[in-house]
PDB file of N, CA and C in Angstrom:
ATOM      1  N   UNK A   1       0.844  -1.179   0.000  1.00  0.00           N
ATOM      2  CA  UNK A   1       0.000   0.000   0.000  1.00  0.00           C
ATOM      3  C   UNK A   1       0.893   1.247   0.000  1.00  0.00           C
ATOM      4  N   UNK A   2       0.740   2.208  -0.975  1.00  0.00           N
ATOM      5  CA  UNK A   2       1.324   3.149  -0.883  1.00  0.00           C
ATOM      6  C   UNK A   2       1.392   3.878   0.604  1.00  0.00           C
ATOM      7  N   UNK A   3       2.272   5.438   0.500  1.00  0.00           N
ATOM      8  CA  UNK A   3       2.091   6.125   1.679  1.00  0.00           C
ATOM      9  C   UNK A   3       1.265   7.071   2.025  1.00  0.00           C
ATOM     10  N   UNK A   4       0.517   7.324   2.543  1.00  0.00           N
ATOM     11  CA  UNK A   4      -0.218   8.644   3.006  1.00  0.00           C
ATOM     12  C   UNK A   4       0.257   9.525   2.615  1.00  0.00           C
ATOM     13  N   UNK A   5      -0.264  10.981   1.733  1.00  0.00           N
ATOM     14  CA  UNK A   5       0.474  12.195   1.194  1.00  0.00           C
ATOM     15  C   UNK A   5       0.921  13.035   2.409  1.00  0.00           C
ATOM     16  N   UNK A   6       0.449  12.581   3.517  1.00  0.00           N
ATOM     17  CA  UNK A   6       0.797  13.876   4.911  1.00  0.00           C
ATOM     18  C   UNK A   6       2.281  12.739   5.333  1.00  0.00           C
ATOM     19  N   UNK A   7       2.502  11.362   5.059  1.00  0.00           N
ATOM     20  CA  UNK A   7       3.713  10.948   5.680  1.00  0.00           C
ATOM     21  C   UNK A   7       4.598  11.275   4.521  1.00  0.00           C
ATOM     22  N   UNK A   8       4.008  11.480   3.388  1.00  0.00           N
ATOM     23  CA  UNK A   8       5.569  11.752   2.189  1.00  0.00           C
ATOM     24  C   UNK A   8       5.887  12.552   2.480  1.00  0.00           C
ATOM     25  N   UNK A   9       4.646  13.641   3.444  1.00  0.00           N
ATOM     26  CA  UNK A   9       5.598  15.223   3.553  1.00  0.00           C
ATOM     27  C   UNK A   9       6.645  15.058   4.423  1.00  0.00           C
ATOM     28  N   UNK A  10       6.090  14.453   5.650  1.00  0.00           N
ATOM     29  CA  UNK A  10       7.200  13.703   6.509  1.00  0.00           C
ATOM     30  C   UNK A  10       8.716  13.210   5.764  1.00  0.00           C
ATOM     31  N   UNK A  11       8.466  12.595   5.173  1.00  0.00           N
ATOM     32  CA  UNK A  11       9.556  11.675   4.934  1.00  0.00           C
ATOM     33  C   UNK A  11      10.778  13.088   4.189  1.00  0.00           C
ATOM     34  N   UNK A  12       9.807  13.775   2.990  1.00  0.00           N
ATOM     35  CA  UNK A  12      10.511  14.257   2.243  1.00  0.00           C
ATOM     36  C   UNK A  12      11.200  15.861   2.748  1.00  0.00           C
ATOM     37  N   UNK A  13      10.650  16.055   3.704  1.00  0.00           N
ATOM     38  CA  UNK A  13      11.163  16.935   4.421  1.00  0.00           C
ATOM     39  C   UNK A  13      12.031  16.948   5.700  1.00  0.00           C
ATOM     40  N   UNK A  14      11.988  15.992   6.299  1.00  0.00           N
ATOM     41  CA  UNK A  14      12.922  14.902   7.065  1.00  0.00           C
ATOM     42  C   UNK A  14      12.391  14.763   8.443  1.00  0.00           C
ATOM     43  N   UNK A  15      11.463  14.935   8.618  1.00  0.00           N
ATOM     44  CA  UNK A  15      10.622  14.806  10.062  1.00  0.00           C
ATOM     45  C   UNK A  15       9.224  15.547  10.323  1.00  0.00           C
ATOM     46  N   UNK A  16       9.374  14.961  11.309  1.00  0.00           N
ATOM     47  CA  UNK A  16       7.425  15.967  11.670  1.00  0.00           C
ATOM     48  C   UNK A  16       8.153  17.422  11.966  1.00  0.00           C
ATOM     49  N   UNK A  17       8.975  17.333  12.507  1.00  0.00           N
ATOM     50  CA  UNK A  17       9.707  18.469  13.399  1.00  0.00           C
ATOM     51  C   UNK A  17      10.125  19.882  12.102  1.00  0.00           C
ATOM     52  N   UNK A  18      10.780  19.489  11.095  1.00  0.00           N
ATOM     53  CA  UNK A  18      10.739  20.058  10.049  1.00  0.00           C
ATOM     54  C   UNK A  18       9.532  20.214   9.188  1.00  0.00           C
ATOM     55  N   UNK A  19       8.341  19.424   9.204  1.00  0.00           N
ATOM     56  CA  UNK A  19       6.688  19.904   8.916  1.00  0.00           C
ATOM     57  C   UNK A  19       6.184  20.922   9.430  1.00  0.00           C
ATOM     58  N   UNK A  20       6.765  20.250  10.765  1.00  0.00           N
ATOM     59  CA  UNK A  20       5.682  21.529  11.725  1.00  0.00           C
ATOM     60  C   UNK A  20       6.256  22.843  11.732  1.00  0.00           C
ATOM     61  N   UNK A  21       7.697  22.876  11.486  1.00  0.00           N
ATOM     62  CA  UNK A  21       8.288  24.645  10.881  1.00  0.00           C
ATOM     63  C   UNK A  21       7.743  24.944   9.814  1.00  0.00           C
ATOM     64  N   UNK A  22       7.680  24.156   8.807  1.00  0.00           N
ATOM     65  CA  UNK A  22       7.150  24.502   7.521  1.00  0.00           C
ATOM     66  C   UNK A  22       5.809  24.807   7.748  1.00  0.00           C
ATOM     67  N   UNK A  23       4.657  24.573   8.674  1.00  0.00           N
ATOM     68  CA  UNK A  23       3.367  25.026   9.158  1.00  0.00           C
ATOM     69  C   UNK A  23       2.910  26.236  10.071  1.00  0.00           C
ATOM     70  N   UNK A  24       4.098  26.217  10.846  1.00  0.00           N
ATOM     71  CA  UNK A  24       4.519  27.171  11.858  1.00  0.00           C
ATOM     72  C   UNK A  24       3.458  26.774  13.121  1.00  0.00           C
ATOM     73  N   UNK A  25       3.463  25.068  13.027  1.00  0.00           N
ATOM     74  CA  UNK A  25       2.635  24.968  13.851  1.00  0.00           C
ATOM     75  C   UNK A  25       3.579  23.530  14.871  1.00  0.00           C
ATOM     76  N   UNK A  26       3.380  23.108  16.249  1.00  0.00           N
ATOM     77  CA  UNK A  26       4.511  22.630  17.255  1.00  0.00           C
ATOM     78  C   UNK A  26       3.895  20.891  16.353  1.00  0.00           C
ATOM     79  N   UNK A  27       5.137  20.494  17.020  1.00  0.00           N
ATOM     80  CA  UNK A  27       5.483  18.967  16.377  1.00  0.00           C
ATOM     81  C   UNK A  27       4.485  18.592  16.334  1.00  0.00           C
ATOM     82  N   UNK A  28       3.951  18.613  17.712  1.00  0.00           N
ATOM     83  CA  UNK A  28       2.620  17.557  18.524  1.00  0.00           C
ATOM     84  C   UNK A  28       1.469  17.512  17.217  1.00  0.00           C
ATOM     85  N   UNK A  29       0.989  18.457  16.568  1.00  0.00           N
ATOM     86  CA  UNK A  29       0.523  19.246  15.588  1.00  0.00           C
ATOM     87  C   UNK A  29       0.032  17.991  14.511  1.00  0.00           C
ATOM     88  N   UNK A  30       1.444  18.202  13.603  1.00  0.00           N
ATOM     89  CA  UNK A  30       1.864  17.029  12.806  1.00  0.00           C
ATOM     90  C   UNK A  30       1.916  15.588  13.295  1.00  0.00           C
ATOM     91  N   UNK A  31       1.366  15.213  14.595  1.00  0.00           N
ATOM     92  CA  UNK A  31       1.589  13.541  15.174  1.00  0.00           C
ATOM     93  C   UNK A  31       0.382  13.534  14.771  1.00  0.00           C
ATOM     94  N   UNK A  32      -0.645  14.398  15.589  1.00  0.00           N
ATOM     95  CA  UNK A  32      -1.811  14.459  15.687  1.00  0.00           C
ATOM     96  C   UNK A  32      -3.092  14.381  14.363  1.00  0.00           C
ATOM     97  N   UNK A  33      -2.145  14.882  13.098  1.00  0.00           N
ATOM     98  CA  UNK A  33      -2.954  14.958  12.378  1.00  0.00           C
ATOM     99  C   UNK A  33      -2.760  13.608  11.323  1.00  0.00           C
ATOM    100  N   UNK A  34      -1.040  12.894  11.343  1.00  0.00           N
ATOM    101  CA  UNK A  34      -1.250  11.369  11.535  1.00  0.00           C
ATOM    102  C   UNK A  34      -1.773  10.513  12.128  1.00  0.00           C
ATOM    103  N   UNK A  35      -1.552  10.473  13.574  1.00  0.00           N
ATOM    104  CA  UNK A  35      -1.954   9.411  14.154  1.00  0.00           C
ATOM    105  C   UNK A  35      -3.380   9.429  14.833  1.00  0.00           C
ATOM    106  N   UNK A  36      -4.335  10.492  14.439  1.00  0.00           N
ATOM    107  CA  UNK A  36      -5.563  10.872  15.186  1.00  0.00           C
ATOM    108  C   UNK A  36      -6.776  11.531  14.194  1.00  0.00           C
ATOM    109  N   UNK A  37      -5.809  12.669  13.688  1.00  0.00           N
ATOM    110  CA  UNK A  37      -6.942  13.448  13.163  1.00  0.00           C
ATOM    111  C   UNK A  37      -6.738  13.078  11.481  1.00  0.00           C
ATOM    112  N   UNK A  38      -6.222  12.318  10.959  1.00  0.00           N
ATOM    113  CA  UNK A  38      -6.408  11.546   9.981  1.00  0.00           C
ATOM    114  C   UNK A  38      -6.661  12.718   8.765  1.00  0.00           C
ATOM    115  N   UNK A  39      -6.363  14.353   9.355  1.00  0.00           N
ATOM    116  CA  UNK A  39      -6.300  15.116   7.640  1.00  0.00           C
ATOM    117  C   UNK A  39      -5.698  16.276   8.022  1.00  0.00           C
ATOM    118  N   UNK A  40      -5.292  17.076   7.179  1.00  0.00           N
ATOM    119  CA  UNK A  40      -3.958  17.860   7.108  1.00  0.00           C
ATOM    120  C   UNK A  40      -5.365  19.128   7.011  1.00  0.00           C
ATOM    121  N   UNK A  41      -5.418  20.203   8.360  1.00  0.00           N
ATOM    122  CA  UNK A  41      -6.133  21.207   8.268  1.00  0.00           C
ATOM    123  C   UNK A  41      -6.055  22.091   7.182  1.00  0.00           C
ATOM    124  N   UNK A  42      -6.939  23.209   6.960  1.00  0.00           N
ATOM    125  CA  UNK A  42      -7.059  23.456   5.476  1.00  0.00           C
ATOM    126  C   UNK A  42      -6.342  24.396   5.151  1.00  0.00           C
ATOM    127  N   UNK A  43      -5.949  24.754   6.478  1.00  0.00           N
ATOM    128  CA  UNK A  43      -5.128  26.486   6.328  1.00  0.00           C
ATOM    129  C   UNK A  43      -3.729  26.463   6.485  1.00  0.00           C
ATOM    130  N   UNK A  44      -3.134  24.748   6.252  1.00  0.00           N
ATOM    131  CA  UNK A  44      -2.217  24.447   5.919  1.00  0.00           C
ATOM    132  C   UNK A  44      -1.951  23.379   4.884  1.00  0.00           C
ATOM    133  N   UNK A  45      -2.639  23.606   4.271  1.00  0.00           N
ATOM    134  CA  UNK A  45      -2.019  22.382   3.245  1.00  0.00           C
ATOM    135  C   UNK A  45      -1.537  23.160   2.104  1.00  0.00           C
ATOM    136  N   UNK A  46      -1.638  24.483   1.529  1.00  0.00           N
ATOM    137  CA  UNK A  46      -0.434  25.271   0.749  1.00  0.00           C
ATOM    138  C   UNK A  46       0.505  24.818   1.410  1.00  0.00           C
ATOM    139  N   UNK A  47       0.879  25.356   2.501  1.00  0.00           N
ATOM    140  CA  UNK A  47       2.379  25.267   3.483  1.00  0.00           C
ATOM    141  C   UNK A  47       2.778  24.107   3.043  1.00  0.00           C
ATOM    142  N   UNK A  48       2.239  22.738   3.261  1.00  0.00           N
ATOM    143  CA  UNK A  48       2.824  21.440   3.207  1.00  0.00           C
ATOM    144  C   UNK A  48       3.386  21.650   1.532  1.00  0.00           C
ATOM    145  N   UNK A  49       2.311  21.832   0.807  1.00  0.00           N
ATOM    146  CA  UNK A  49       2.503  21.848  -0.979  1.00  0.00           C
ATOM    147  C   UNK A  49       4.007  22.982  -1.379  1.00  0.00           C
ATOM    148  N   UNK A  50       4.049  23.800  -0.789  1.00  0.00           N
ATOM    149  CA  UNK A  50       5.500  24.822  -0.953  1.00  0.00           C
ATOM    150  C   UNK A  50       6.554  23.721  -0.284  1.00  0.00           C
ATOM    151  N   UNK A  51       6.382  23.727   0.723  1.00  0.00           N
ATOM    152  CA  UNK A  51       7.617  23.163   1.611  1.00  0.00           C
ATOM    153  C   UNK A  51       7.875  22.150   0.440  1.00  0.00           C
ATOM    154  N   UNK A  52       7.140  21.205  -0.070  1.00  0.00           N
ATOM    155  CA  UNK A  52       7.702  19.863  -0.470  1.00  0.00           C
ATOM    156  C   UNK A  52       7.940  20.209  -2.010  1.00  0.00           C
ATOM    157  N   UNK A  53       7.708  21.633  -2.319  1.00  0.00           N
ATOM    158  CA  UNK A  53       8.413  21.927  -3.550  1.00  0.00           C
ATOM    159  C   UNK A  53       7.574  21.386  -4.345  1.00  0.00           C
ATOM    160  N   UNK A  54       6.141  20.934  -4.295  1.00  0.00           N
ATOM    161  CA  UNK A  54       4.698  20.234  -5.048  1.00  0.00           C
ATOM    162  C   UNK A  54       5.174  18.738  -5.468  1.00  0.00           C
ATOM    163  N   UNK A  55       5.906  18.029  -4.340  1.00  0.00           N
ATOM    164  CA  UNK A  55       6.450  16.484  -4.201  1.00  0.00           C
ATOM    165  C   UNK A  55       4.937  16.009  -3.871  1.00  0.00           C
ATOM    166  N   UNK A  56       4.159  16.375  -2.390  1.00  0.00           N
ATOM    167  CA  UNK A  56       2.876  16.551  -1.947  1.00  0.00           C
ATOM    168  C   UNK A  56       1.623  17.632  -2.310  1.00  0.00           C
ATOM    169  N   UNK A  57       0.816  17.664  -3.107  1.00  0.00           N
ATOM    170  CA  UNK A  57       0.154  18.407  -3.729  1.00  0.00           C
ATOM    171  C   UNK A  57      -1.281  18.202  -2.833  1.00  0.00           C
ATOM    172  N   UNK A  58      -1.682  19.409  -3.174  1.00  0.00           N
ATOM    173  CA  UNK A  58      -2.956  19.938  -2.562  1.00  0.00           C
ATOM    174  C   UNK A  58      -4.002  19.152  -2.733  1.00  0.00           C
ATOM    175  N   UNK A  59      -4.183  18.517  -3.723  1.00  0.00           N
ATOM    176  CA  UNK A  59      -5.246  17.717  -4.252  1.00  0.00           C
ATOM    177  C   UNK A  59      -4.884  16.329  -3.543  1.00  0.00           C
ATOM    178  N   UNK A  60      -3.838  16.017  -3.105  1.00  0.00           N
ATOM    179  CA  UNK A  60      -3.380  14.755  -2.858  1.00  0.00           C
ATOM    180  C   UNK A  60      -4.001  14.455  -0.724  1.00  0.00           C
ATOM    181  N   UNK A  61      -3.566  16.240  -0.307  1.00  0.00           N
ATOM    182  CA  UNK A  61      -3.716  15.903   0.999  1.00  0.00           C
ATOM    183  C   UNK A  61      -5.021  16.228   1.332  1.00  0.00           C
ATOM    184  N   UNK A  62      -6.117  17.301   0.641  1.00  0.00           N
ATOM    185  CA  UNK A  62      -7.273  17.561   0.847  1.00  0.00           C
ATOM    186  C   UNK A  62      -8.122  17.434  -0.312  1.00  0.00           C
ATOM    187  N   UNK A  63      -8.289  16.402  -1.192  1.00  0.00           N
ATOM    188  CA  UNK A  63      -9.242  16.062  -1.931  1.00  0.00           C
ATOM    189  C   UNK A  63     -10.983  17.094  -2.237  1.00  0.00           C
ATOM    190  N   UNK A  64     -11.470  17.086  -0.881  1.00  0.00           N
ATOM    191  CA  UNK A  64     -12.710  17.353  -0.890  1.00  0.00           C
ATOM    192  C   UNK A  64     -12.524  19.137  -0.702  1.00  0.00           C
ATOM    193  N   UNK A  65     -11.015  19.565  -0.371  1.00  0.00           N
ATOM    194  CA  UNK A  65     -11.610  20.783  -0.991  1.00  0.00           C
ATOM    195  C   UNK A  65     -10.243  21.454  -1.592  1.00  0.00           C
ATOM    196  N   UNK A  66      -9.547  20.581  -2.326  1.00  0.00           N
ATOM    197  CA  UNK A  66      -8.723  20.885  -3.730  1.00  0.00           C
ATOM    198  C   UNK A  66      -9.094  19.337  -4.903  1.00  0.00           C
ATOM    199  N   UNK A  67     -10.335  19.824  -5.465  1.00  0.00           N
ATOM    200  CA  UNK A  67     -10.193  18.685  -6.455  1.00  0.00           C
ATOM    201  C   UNK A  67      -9.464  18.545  -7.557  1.00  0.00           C
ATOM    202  N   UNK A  68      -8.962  17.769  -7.993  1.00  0.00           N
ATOM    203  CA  UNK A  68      -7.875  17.780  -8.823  1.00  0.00           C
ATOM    204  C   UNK A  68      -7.916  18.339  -9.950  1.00  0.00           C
ATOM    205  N   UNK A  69      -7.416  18.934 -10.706  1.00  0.00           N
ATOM    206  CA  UNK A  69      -7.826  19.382 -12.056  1.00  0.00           C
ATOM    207  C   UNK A  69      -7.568  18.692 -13.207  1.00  0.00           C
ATOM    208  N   UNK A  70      -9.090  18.613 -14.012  1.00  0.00           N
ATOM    209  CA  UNK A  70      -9.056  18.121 -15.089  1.00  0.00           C
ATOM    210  C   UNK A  70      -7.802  17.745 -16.106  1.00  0.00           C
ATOM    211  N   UNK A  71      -7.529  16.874 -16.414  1.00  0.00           N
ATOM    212  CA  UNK A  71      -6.579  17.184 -17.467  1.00  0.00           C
ATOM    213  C   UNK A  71      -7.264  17.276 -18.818  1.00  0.00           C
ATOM    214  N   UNK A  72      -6.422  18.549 -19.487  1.00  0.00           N
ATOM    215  CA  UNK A  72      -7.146  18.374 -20.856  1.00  0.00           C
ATOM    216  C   UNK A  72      -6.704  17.582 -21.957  1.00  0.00           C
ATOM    217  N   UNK A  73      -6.969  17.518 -23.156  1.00  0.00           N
ATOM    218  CA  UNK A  73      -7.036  16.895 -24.245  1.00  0.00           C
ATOM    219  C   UNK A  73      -5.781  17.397 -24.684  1.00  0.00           C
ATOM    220  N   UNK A  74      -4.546  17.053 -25.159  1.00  0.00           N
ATOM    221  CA  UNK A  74      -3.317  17.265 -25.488  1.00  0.00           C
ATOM    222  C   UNK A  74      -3.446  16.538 -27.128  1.00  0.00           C
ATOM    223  N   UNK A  75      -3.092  17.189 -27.898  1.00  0.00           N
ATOM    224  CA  UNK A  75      -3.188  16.833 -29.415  1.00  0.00           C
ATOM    225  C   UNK A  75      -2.067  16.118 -29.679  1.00  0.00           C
TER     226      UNK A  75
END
């Protein structure tokens, strides 16, 4: 099974500890929204999408309110 888009941010940024700077919000923050609250709040998931340089994309961590965009028809 693949990974959760909130643990790639993890991974690819090198800790919760380095997430939660990139959020400007304390570690506990980032455990919590793995191991409990199961979604990346809304008024941070740009933050996560910059930090990871769009490795983790908006559409990936909040679905229901970044839906993905269409792709169009490429000739």
């Amino acid at each position: 099974m693949s990974k959760i888009p909130l643990q790639r941010a993890v991974e690819i940024l090198g800790g919760q500890s380095a997430l939660a700077r990139a959020c400007g919000v304390a570690q506990g923050h980032v455990w919590y929204w793995l191991h409990k609250g199961k979604q990346v709040p809304a008024e941070h998931v740009l933050d996560i999408e910059r930090a990871t340089s769009g490795q983790v994309t908006r559409y990936e961590l909040r679905p229901d309110i970044y839906p993905a965009p269409e792709k169009s028809d490429v000739a």
